[in-house]
C-alpha atoms as a PDB file:
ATOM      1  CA  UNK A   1     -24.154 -22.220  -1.578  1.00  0.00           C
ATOM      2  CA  UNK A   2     -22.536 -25.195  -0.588  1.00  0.00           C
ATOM      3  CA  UNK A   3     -21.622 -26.235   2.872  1.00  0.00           C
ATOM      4  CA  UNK A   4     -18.080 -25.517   2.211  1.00  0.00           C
ATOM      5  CA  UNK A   5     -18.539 -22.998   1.091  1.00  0.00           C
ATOM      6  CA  UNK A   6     -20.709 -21.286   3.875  1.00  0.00           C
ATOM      7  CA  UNK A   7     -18.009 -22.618   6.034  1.00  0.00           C
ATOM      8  CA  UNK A   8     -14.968 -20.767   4.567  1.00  0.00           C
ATOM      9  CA  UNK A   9     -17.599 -17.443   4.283  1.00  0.00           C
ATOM     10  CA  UNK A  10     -17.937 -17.540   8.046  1.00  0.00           C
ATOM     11  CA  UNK A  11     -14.169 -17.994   8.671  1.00  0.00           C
ATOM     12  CA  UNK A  12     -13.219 -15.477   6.276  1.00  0.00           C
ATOM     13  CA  UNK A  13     -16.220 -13.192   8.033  1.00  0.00           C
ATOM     14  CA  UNK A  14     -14.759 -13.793  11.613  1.00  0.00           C
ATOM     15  CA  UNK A  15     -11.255 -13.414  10.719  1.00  0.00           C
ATOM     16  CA  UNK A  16     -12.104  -9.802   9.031  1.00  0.00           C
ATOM     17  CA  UNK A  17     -13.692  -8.748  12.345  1.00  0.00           C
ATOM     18  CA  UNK A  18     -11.148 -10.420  14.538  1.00  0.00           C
ATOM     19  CA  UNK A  19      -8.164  -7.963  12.739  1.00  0.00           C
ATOM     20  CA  UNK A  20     -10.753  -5.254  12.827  1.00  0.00           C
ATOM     21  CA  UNK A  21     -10.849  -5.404  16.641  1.00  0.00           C
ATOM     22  CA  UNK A  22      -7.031  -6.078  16.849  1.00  0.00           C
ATOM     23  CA  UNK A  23      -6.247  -3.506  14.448  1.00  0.00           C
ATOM     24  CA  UNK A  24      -8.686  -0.914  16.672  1.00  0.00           C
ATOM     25  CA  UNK A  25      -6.460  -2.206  20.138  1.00  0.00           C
ATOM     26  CA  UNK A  26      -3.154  -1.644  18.516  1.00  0.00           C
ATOM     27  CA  UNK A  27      -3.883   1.692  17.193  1.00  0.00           C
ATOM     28  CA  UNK A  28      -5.445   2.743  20.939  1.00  0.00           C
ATOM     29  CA  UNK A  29      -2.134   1.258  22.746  1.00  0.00           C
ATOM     30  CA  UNK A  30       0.191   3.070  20.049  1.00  0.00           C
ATOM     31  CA  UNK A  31      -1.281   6.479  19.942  1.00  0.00           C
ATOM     32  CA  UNK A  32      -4.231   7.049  22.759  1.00  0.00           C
ATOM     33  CA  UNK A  33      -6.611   9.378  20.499  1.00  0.00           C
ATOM     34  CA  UNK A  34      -6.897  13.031  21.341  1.00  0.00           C
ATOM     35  CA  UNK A  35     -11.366  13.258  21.489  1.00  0.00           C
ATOM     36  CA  UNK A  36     -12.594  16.506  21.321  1.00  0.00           C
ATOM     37  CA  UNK A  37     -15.078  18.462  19.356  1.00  0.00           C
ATOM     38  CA  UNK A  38     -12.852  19.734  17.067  1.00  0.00           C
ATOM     39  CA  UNK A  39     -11.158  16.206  16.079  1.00  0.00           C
ATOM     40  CA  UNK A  40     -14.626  14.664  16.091  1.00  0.00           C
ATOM     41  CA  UNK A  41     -15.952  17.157  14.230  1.00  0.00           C
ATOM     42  CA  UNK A  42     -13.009  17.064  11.325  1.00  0.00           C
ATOM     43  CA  UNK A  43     -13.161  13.328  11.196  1.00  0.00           C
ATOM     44  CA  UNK A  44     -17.271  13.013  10.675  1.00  0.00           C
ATOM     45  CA  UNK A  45     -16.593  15.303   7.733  1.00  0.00           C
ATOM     46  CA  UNK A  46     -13.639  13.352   6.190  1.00  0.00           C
ATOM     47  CA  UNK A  47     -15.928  10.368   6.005  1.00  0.00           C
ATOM     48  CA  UNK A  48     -18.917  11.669   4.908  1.00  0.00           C
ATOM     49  CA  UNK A  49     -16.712  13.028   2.078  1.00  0.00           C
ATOM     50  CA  UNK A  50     -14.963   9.343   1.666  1.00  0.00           C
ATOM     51  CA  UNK A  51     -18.880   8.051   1.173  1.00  0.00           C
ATOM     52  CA  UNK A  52     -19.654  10.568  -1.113  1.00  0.00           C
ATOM     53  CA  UNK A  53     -16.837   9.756  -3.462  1.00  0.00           C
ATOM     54  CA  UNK A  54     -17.424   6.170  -3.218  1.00  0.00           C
ATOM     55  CA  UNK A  55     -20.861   6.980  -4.721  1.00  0.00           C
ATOM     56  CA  UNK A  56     -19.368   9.195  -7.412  1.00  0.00           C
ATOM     57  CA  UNK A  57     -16.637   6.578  -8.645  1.00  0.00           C
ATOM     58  CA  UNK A  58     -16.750   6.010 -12.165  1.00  0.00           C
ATOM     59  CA  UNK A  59     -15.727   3.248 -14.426  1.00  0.00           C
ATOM     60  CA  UNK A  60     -13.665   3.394 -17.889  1.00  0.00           C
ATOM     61  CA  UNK A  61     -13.164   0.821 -20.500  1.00  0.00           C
ATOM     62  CA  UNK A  62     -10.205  -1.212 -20.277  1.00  0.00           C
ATOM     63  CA  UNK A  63      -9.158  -3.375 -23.240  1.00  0.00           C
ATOM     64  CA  UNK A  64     -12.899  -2.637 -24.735  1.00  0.00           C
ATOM     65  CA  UNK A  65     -14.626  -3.167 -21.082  1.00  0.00           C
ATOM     66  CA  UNK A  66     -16.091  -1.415 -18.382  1.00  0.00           C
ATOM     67  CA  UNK A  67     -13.676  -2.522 -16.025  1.00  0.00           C
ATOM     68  CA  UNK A  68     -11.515  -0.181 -14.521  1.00  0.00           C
ATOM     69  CA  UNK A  69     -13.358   1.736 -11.633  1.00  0.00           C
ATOM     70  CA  UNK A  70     -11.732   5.212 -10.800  1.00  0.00           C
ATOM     71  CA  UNK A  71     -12.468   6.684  -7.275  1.00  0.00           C
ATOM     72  CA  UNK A  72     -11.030   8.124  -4.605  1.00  0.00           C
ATOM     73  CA  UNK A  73     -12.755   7.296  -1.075  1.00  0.00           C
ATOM     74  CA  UNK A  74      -9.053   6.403   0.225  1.00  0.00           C
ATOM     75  CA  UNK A  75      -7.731   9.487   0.346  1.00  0.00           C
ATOM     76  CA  UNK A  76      -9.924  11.235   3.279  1.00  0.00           C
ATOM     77  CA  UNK A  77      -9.399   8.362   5.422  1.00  0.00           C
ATOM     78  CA  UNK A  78      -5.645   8.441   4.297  1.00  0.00           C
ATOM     79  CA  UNK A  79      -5.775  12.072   5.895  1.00  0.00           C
ATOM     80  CA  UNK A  80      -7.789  11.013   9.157  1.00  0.00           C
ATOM     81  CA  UNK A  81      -5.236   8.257   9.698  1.00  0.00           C
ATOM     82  CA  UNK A  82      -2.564  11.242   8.926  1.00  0.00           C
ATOM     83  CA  UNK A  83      -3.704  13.920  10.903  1.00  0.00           C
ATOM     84  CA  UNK A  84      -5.507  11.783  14.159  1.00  0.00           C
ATOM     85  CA  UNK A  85      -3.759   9.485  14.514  1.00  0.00           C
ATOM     86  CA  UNK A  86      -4.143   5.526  13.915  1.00  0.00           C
ATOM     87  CA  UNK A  87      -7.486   4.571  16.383  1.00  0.00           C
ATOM     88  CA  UNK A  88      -9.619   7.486  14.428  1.00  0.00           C
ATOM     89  CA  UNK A  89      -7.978   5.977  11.509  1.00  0.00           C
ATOM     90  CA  UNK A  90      -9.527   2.526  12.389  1.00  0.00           C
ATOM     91  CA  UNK A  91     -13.157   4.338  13.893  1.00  0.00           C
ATOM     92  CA  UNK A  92     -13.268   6.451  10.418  1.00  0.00           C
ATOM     93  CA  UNK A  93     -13.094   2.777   8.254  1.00  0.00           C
ATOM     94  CA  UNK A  94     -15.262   1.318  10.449  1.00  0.00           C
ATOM     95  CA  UNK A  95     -17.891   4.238  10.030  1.00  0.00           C
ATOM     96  CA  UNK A  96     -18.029   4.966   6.692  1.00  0.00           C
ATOM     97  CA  UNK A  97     -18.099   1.250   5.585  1.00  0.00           C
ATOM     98  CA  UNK A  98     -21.598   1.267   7.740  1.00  0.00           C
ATOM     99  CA  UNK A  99     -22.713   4.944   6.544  1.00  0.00           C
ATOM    100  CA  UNK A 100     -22.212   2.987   3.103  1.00  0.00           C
ATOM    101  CA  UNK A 101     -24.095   0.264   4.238  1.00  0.00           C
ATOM    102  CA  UNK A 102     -26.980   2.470   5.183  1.00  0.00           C
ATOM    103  CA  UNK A 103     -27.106   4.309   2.096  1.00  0.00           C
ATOM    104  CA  UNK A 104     -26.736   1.301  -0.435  1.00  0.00           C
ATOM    105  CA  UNK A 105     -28.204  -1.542   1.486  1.00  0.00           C
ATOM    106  CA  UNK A 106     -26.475  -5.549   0.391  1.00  0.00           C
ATOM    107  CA  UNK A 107     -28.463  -8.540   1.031  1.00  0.00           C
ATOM    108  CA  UNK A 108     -25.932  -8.573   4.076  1.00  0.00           C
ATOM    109  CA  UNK A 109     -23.035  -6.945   5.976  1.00  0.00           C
ATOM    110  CA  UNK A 110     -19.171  -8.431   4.754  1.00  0.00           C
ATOM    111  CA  UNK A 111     -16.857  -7.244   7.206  1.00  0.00           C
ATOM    112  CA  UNK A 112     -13.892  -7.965   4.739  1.00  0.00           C
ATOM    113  CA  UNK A 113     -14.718  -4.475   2.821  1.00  0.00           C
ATOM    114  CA  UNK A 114     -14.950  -3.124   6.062  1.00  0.00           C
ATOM    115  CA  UNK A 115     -11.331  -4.402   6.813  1.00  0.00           C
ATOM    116  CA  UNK A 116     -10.537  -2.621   3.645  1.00  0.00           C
ATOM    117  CA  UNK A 117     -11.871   0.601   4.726  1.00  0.00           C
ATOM    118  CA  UNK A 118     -10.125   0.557   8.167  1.00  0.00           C
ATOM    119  CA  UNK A 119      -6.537  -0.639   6.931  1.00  0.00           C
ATOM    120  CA  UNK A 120      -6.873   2.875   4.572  1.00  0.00           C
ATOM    121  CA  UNK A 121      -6.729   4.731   8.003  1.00  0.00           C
ATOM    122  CA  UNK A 122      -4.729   2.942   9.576  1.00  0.00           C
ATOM    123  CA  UNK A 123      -1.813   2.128   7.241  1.00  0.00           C
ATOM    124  CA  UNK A 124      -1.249   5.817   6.821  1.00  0.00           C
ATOM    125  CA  UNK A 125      -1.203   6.445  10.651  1.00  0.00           C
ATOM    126  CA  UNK A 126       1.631   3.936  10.932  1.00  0.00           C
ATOM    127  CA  UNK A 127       3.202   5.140   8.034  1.00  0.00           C
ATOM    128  CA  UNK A 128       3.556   8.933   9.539  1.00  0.00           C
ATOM    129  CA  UNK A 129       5.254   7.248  12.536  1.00  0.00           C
ATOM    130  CA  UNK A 130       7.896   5.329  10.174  1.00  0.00           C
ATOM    131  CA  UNK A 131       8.977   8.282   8.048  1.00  0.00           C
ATOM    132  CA  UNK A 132       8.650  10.433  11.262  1.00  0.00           C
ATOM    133  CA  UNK A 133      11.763   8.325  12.167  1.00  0.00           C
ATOM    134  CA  UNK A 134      13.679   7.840   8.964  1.00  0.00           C
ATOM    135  CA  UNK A 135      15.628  10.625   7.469  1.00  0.00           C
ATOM    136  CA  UNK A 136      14.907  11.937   3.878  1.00  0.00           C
ATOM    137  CA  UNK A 137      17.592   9.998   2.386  1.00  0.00           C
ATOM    138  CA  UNK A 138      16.272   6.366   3.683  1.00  0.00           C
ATOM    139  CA  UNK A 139      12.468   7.584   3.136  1.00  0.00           C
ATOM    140  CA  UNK A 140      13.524   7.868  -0.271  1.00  0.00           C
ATOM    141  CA  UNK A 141      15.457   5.030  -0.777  1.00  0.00           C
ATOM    142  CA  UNK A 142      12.811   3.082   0.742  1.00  0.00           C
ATOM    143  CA  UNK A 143      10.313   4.359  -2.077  1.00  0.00           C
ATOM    144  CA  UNK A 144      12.644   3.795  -4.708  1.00  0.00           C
ATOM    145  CA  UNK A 145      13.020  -0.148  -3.734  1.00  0.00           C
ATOM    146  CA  UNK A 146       9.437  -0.246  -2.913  1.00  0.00           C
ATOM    147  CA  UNK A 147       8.398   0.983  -6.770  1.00  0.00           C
ATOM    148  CA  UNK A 148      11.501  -0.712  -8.290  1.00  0.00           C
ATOM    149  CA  UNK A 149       9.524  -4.171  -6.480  1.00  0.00           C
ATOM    150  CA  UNK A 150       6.208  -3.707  -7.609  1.00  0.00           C
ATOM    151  CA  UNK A 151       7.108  -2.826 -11.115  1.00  0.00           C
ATOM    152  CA  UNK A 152       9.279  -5.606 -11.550  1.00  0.00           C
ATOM    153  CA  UNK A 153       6.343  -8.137 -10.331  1.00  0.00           C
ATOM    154  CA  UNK A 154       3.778  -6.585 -12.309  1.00  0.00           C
ATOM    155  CA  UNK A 155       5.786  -6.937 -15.490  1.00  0.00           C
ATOM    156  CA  UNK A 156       6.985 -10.414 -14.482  1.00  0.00           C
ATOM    157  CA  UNK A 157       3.332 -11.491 -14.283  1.00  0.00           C
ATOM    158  CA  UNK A 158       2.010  -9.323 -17.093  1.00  0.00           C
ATOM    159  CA  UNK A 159       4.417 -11.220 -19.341  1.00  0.00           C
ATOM    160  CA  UNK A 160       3.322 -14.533 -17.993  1.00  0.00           C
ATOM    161  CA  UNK A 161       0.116 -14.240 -17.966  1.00  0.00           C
ATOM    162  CA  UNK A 162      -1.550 -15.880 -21.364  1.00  0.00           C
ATOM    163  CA  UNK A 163      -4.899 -14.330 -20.867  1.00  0.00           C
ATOM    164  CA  UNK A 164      -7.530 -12.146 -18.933  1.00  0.00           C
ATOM    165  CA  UNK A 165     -11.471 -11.945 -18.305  1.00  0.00           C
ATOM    166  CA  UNK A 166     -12.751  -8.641 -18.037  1.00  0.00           C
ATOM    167  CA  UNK A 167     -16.711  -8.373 -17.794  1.00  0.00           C
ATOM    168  CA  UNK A 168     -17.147 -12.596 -18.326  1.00  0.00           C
ATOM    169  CA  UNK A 169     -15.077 -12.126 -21.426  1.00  0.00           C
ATOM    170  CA  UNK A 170     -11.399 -13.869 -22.269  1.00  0.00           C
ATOM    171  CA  UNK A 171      -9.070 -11.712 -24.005  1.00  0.00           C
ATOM    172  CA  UNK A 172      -6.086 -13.214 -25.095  1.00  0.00           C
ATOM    173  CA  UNK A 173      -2.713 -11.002 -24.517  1.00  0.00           C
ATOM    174  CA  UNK A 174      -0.613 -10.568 -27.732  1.00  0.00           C
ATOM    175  CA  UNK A 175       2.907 -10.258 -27.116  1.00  0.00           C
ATOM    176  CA  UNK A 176       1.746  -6.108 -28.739  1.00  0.00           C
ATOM    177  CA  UNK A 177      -0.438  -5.787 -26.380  1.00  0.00           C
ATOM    178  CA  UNK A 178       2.023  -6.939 -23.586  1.00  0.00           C
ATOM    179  CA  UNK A 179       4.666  -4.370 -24.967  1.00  0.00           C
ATOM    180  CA  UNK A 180       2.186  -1.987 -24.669  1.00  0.00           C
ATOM    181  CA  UNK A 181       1.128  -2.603 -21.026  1.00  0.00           C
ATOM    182  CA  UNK A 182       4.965  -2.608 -19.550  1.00  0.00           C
ATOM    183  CA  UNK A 183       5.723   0.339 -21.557  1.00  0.00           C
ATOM    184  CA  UNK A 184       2.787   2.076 -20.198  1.00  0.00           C
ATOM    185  CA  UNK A 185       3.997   0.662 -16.890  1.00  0.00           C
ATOM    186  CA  UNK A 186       7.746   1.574 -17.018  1.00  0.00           C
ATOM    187  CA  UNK A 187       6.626   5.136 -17.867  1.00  0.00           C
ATOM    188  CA  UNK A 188       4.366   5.949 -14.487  1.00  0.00           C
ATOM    189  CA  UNK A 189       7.004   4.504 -12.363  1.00  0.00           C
ATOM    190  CA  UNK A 190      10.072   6.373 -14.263  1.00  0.00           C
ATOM    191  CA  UNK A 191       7.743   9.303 -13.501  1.00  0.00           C
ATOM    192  CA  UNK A 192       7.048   8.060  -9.891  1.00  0.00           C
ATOM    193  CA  UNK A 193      11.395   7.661  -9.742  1.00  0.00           C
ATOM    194  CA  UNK A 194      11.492  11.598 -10.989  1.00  0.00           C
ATOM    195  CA  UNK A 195       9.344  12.730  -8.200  1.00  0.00           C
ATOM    196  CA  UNK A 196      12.512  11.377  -5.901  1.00  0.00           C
ATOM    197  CA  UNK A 197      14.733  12.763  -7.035  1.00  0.00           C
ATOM    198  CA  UNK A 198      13.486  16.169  -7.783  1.00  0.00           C
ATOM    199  CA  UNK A 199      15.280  18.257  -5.446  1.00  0.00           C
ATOM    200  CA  UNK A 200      12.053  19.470  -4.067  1.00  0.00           C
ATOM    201  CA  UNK A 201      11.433  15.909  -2.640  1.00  0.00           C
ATOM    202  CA  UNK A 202       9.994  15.876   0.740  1.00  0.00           C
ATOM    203  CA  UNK A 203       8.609  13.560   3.638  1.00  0.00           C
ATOM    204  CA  UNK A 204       5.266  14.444   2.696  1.00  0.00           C
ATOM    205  CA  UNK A 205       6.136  13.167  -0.553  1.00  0.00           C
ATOM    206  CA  UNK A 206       7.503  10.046   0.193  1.00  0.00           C
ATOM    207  CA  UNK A 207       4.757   9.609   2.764  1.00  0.00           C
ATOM    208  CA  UNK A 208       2.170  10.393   0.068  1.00  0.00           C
ATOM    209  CA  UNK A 209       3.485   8.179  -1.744  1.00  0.00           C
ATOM    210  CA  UNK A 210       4.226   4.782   0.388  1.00  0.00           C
ATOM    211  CA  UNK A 211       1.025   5.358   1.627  1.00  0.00           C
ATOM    212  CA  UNK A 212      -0.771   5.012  -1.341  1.00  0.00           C
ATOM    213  CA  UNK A 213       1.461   1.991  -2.656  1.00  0.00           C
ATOM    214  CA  UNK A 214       0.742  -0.004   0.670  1.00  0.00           C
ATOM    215  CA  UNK A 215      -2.797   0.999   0.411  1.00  0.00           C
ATOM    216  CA  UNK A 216      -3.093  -0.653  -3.091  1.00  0.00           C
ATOM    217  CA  UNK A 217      -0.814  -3.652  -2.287  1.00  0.00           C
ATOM    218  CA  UNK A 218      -2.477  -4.676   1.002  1.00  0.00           C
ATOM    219  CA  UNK A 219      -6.336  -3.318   0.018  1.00  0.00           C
ATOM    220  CA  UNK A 220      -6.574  -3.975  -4.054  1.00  0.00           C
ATOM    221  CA  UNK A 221      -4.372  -6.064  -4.722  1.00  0.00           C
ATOM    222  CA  UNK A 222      -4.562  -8.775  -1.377  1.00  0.00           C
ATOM    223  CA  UNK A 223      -7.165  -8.480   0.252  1.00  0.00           C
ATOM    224  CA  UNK A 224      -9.994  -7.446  -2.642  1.00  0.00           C
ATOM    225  CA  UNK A 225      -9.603 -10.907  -4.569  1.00  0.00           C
ATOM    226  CA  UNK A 226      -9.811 -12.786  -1.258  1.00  0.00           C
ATOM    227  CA  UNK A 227     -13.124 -10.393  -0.464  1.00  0.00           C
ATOM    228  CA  UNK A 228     -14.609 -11.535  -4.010  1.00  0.00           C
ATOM    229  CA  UNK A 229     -13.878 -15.558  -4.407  1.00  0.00           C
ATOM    230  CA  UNK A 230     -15.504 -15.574  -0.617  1.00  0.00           C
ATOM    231  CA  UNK A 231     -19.055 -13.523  -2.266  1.00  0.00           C
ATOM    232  CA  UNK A 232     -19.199 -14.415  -5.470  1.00  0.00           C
ATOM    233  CA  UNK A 233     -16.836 -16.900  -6.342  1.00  0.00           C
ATOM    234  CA  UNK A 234     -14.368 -14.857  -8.832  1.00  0.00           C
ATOM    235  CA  UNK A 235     -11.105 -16.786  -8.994  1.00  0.00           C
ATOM    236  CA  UNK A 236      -8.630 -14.467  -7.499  1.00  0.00           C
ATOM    237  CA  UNK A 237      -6.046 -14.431 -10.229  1.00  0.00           C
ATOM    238  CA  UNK A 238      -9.288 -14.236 -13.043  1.00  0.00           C
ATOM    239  CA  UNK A 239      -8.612 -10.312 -13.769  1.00  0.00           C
ATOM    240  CA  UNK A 240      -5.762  -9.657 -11.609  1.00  0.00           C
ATOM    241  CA  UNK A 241      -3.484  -7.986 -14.378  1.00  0.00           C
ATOM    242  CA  UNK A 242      -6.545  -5.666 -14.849  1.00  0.00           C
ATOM    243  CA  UNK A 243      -5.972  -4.468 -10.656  1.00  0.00           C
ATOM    244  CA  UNK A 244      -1.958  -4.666 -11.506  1.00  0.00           C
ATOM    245  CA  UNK A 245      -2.587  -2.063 -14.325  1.00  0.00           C
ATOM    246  CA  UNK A 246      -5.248  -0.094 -12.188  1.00  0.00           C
ATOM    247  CA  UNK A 247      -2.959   0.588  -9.515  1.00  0.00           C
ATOM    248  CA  UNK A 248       0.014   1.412 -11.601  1.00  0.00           C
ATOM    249  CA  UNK A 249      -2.438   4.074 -12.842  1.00  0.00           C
ATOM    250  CA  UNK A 250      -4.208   5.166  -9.492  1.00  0.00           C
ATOM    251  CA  UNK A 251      -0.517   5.373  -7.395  1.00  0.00           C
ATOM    252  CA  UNK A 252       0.576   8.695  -9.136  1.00  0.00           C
ATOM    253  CA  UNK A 253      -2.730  10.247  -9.388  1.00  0.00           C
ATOM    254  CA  UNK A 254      -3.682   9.485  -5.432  1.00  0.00           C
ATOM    255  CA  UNK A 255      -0.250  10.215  -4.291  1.00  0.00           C
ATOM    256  CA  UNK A 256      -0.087  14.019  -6.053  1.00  0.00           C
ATOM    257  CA  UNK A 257      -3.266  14.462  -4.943  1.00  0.00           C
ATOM    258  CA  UNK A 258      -2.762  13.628  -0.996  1.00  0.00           C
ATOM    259  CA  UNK A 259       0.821  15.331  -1.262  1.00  0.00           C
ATOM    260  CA  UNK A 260      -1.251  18.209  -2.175  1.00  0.00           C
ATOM    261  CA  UNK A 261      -4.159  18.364   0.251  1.00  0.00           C
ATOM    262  CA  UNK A 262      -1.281  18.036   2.838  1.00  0.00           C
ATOM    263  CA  UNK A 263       0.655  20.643   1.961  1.00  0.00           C
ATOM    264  CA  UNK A 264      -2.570  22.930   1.715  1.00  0.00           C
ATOM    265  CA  UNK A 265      -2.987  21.933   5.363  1.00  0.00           C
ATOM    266  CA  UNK A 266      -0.087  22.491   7.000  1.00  0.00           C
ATOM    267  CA  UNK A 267       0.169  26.172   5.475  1.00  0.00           C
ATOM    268  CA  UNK A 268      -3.393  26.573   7.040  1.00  0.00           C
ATOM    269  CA  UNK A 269      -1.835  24.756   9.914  1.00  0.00           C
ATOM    270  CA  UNK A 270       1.780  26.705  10.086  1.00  0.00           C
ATOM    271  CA  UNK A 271       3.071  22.977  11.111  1.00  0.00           C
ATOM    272  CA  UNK A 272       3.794  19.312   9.879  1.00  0.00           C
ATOM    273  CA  UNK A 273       2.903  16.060  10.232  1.00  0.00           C
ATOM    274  CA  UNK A 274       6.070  15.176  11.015  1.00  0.00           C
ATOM    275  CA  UNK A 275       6.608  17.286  14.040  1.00  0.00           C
ATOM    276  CA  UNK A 276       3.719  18.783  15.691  1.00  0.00           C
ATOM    277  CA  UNK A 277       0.238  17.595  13.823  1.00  0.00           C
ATOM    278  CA  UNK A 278      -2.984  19.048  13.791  1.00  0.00           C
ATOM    279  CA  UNK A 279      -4.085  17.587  17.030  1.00  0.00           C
ATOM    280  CA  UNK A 280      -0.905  16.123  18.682  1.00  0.00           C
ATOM    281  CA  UNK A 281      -1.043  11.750  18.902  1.00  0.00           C
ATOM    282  CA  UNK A 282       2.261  10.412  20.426  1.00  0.00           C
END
């Protein structure tokens, strides 16, 4: 490693741990957190179950290569940042990146997946507070513009992009194969468009499903490529189309999947989110 290049790992390091701690003071002065056994108790389990997916995540061929890695460790800390409240949001990151840690030991600590883990919590914590305020109508209308803008980047870059490596291999994008990505593409988000306008569209819904898209955008799609170049020097744009394409995948199948486990709470709950959550963070 070069000096340079230790340099920009420490200031990359330091600035992950510096948002860590100013993400953790935010979310206390926002929302004090409610501590008791219960929440404690609730929360432990959530991220033992996040580290237990991680370990179970799978990867599928894409374009002939093991590339595409399916898992779902977000969506418990999704629901601690939904139910608790943003700080246990930011504590349940923090502790399951180390329970990971402990588990599958790295040659050293990099607080950037950490970040990664703690932004899952808290993003959704911040999001309940934003469509606590919006009516249905703008909740939805914010979803549509905020699919209607990702699709139209990814296909803007799929279509410029002459190439990809997958696995240290090059694969060359045919104009087919391009036609075959955006139709793939144009069909999950015309399906994402139908959930909105179902008339059994909900908050929880739209919540389930801004959540998930501003987990991607800010966690795979930012902040994972920066993570990378800084450990093992993978140019961030070398298989970027290959996380565009993931995450078109992964936002429908997360967001049905949280809307669910939501719902099936609040029945057990008799209460929302929205109005008066599991254990009350104001």
């Amino acid at each position: 490693m070069t000096l340079f290049e230790l340099l920009f790992s420490n200031i990359v390091q330091a600035t992950a741990v510096i948002s860590i701690v100013v993400l953790g003071i935010i979310a206390y002065v926002v929302a004090k957190p409610n501590w008791n056994t219960r929440v404690l108790v609730t929360v432990s389990l959530l991220v033992v179950l996040s580290v237990v997916l991680q370990r179970f995540g799978i990867m599928i061929p894409l374009f002939g290569f093991p590339s595409f890695r399916i898992d779902f460790l977000h969506i418990p800390l999704i629901m601690v940042g939904a139910l608790f409240g943003p700080f246990f949001g930011v504590l349940a990151g923090v502790v399951a990146d180390i329970v990971g840690l402990i588990i599958t030991p790295t040659e050293y600590p990099f607080f950037g997946f950490m970040l990664n883990k703690v932004l899952m919590g808290f993003i959704p914590a911040i999001m309940v507070l934003v469509i606590r305020r919006l009516s249905l109508k703008n909740g939805v209308r914010l979803a549509h513009l905020t699919l209607l803008s990702i699709n139209a980047a990814s296909i803007i870059y799929l279509w410029i992009t002459p190439s990809l490596t997958i696995s240290g291999q090059v694969m060359m994008l045919t104009y087919q194969t391009k036609l075959i990505v955006v139709a793939i593409l144009l069909a999950l988000m015309i399906s994402l468009h139908g959930l909105l306008v179902n008339k059994s569209v909900t908050k929880v819904r739209v919540f389930a499903l801004l959540s998930v898209i501003f987990v991607e955008l800010i966690v795979s799609l930012l902040l994972t490529p920066i993570w990378l170049v800084t450990m093992y020097n993978i140019p961030v744009f070398l298989s970027f189309i290959v996380r565009v394409i993931k995450a078109a995948f992964m936002i429908p199948i997360s967001a049905l999947l949280l809307e669910g486990l939501i719902h099936s709470t609040q029945k057990v709950l008799h209460r929302t989110i929205f109005d008066s959550i599991l254990f009350p963070w104001k």
